[in-house]
C-alpha atoms as a PDB file:
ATOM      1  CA  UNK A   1     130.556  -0.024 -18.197  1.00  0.00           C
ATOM      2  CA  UNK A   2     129.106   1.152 -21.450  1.00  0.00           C
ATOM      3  CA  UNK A   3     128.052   4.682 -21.835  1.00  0.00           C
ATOM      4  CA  UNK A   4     124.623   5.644 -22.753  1.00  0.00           C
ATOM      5  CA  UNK A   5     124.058   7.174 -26.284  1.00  0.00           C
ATOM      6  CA  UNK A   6     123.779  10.269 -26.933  1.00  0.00           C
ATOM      7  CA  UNK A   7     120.041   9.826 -28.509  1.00  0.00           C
ATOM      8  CA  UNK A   8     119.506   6.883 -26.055  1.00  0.00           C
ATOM      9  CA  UNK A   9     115.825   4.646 -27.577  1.00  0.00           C
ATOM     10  CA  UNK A  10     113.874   3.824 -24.860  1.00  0.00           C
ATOM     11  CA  UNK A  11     112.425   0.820 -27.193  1.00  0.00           C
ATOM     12  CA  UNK A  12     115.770  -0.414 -28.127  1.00  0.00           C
ATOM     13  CA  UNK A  13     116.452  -0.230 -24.319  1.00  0.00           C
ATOM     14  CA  UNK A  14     113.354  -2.679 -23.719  1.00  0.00           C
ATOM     15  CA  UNK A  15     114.045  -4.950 -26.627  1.00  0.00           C
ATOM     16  CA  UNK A  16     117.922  -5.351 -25.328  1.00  0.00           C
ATOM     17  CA  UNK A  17     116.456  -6.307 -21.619  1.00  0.00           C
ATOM     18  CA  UNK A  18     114.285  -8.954 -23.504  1.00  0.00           C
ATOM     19  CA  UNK A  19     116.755 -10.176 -25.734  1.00  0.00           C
ATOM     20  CA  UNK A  20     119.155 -10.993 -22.618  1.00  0.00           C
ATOM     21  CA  UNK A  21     116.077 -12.350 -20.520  1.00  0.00           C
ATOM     22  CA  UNK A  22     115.916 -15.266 -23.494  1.00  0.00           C
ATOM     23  CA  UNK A  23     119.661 -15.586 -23.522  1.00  0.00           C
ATOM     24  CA  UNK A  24     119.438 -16.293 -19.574  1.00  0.00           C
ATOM     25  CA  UNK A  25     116.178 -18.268 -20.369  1.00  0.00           C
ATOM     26  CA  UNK A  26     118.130 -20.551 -22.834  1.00  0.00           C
ATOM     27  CA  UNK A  27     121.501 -20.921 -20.492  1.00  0.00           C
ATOM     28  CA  UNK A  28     123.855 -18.530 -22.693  1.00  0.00           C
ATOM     29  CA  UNK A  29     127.111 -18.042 -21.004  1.00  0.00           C
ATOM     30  CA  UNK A  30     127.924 -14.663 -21.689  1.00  0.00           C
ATOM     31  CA  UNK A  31     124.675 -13.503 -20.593  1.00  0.00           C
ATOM     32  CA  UNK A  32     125.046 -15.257 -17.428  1.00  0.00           C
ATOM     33  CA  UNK A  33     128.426 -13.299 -17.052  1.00  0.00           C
ATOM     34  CA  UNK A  34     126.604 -10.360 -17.856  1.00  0.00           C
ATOM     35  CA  UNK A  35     124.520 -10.905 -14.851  1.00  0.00           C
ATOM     36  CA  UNK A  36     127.320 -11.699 -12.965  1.00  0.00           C
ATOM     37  CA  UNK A  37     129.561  -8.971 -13.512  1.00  0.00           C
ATOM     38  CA  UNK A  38     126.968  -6.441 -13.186  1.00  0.00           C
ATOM     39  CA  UNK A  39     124.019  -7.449 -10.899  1.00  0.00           C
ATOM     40  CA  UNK A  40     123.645  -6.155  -7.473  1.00  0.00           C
ATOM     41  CA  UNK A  41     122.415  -9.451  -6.213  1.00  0.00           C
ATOM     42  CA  UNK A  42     124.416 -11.706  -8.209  1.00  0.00           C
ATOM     43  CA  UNK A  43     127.530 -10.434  -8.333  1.00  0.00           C
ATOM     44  CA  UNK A  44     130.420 -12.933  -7.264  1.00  0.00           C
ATOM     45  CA  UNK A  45     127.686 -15.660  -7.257  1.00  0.00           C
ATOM     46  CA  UNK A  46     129.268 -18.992  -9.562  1.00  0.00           C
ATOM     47  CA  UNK A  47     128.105 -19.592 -12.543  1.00  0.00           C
ATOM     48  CA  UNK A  48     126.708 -23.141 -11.528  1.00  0.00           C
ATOM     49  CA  UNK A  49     124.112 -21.135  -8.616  1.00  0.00           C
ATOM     50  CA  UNK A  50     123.174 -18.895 -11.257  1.00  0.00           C
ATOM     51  CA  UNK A  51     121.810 -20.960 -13.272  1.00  0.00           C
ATOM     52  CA  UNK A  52     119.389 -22.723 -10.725  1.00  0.00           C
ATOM     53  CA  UNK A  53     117.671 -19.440 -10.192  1.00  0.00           C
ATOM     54  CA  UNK A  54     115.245 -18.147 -12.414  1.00  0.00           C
ATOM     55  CA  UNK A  55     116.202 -14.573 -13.595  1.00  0.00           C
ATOM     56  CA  UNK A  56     113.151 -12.383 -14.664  1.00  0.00           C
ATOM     57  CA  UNK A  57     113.187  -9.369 -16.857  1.00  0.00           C
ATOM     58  CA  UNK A  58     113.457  -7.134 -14.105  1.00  0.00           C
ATOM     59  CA  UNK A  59     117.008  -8.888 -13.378  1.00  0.00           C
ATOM     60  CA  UNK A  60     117.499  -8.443 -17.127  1.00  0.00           C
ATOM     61  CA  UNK A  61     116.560  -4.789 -16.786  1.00  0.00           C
ATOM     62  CA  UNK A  62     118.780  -4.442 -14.183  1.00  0.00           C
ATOM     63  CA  UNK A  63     121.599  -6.011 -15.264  1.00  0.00           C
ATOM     64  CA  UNK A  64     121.246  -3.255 -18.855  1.00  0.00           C
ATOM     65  CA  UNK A  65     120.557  -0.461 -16.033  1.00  0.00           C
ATOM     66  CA  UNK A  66     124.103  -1.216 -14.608  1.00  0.00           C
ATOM     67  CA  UNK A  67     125.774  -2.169 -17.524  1.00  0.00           C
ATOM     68  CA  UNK A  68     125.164   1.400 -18.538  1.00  0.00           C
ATOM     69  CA  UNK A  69     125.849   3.239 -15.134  1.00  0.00           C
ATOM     70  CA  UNK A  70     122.674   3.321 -14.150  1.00  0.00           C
ATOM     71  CA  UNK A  71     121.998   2.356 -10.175  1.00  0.00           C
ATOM     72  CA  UNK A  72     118.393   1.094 -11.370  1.00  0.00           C
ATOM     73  CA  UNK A  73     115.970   0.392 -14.559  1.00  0.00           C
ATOM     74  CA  UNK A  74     114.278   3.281 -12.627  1.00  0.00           C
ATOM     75  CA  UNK A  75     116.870   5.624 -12.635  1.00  0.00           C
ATOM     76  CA  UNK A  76     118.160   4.784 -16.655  1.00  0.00           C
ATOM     77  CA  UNK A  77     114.629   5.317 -17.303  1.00  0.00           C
ATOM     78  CA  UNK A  78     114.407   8.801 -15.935  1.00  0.00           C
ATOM     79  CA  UNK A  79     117.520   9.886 -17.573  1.00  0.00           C
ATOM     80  CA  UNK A  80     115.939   8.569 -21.191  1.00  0.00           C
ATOM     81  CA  UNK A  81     112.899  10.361 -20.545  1.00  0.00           C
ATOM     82  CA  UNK A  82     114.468  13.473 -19.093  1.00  0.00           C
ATOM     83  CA  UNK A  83     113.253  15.568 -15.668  1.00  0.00           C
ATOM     84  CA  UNK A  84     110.618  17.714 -17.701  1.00  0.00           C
ATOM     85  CA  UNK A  85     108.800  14.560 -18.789  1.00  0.00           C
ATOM     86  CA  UNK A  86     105.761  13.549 -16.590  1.00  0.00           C
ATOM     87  CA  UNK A  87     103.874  10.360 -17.501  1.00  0.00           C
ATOM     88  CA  UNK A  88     100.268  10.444 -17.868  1.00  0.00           C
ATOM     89  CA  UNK A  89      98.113  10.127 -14.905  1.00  0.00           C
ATOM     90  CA  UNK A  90      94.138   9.597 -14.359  1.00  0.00           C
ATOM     91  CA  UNK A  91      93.857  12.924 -12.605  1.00  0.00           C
ATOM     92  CA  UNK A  92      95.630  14.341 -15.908  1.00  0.00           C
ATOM     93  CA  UNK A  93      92.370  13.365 -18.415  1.00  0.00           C
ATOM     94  CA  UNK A  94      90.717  15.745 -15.289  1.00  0.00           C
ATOM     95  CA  UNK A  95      92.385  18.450 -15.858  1.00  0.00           C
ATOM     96  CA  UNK A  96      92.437  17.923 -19.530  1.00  0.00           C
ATOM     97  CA  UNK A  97      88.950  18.478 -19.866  1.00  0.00           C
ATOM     98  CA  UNK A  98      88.930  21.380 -17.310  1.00  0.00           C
ATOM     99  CA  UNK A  99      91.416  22.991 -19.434  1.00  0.00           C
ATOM    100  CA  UNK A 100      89.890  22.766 -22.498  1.00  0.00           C
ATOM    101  CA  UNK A 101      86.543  24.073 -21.334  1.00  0.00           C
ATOM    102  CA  UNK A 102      88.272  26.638 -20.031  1.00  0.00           C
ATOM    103  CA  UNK A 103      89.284  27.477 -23.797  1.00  0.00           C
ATOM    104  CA  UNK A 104      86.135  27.208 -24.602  1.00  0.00           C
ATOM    105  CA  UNK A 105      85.231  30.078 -22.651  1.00  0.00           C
ATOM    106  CA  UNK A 106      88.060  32.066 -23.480  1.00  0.00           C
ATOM    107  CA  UNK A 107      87.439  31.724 -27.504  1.00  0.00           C
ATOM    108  CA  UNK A 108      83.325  32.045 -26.386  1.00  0.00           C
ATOM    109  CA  UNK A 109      82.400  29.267 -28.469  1.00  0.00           C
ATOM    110  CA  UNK A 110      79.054  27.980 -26.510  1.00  0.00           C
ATOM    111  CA  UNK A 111      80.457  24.163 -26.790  1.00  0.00           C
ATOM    112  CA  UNK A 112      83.511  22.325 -26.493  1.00  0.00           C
ATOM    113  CA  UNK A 113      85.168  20.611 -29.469  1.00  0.00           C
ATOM    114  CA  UNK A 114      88.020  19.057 -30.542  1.00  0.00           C
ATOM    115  CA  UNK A 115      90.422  22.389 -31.071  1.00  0.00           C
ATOM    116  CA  UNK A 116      89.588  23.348 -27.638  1.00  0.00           C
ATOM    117  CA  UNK A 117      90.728  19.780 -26.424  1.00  0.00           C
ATOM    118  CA  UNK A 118      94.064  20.377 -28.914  1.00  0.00           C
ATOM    119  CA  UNK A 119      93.932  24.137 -27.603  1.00  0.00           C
ATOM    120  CA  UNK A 120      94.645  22.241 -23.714  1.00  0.00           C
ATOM    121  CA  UNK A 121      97.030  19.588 -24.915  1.00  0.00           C
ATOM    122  CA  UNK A 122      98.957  22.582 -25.730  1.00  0.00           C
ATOM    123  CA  UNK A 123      99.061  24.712 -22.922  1.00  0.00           C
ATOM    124  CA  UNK A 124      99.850  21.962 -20.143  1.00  0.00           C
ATOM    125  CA  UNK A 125     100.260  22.576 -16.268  1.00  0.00           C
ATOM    126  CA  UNK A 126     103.397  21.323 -16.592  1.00  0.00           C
ATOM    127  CA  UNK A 127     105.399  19.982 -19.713  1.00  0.00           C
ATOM    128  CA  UNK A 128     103.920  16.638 -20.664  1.00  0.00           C
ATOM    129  CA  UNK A 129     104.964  13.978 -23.924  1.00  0.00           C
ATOM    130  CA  UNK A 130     101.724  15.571 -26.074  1.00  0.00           C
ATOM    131  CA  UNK A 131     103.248  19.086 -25.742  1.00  0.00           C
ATOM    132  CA  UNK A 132     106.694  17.798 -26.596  1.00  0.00           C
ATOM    133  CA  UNK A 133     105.561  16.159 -29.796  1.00  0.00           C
ATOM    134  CA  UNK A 134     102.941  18.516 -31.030  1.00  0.00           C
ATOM    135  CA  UNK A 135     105.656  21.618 -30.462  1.00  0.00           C
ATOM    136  CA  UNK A 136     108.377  19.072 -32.838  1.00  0.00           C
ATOM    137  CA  UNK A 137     105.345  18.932 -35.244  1.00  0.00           C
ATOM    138  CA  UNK A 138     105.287  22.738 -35.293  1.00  0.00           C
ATOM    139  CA  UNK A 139     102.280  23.015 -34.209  1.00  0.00           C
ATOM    140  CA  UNK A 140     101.797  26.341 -31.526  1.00  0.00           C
ATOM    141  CA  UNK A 141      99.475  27.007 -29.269  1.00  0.00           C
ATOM    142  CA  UNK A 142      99.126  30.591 -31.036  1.00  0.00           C
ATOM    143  CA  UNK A 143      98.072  28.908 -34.240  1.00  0.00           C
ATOM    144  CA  UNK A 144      95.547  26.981 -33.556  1.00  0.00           C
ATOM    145  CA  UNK A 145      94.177  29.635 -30.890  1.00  0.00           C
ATOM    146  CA  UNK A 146      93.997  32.013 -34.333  1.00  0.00           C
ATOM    147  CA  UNK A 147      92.416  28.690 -36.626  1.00  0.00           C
ATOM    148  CA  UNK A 148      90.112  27.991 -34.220  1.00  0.00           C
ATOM    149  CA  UNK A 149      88.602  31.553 -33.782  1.00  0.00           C
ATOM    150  CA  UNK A 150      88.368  32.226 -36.976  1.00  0.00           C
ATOM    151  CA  UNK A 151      86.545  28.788 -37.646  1.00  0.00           C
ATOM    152  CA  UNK A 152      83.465  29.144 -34.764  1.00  0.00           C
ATOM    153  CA  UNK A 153      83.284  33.113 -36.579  1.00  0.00           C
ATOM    154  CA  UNK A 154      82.015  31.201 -39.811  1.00  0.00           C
ATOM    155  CA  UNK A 155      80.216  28.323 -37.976  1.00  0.00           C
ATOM    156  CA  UNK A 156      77.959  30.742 -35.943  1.00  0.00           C
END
């Protein structure tokens, strides 16, 4: 079992499970020993069987997932993305625009623009990816309350 880094890449994660999906595509041996060794469904198969099935990239995700610990691509994905992280949803562009109009209000603009929409991305329900990377950007909620208040002053 190999341990997962520290600053694990979801992308390099992906490219790895595609990278071993060619490898089984093209009959490499040690990735069919890969899938062998660490493959719920596979394991203890021969080699010979193995190669008569056709492995998919959810086998090859699978087969990384365990290689690294992990009972499922599933669960290695929700340890790379941590327990805070929530993925987007269609109810979340929803309450994205009921947030920001509800800045809006609160700065008593008359109309919604683009700070307002900024204004929601930063004060989230819950923690979302946006927030994350907007707060490593250094950009605060406080800020661009202040910047954007001071901006509709002039504008009106």
């Amino acid at each position: 079992m190999t341990p997962l880094p520290d600053r694990p890449d979801l992308d390099q994660l992906r490219t790895r499970a595609k990278e071993l999906k060619r490898a089984l595509a093209a009959g490499d041996q040690a990735a069919l020993d890969r899938v062998l060794a660490s493959h719920p469904k596979y394991v203890g198969r021969p080699a010979e069987r193995l190669g008569q099935v056709g492995l998919t990239l959810r086998d090859a995700r699978v087969t990384i997932a365990r290689e690294l610990g992990f009972e499922s691509w599933k669960a290695l994905l929700a340890e790379v993305e941590g327990p805070t992280v929530r993925r987007w949803s269609p109810s979340a562009d929803y309450a994205l625009v009921n947030r920001a109009f509800r800045e809006m209000k609160e700065l008593e603009t008359g109309y919604c623009t683009v700070d307002h929409f900024l204004l929601a991305l930063l004060n989230p329900e819950q923690p979302t990816i946006a927030l994350r990377v907007l707060n490593d950007l250094g950009v605060a909620y406080e800020l661009v309350a202040e910047k954007s208040k001071s901006w509709h002053r002039r504008t009106k």
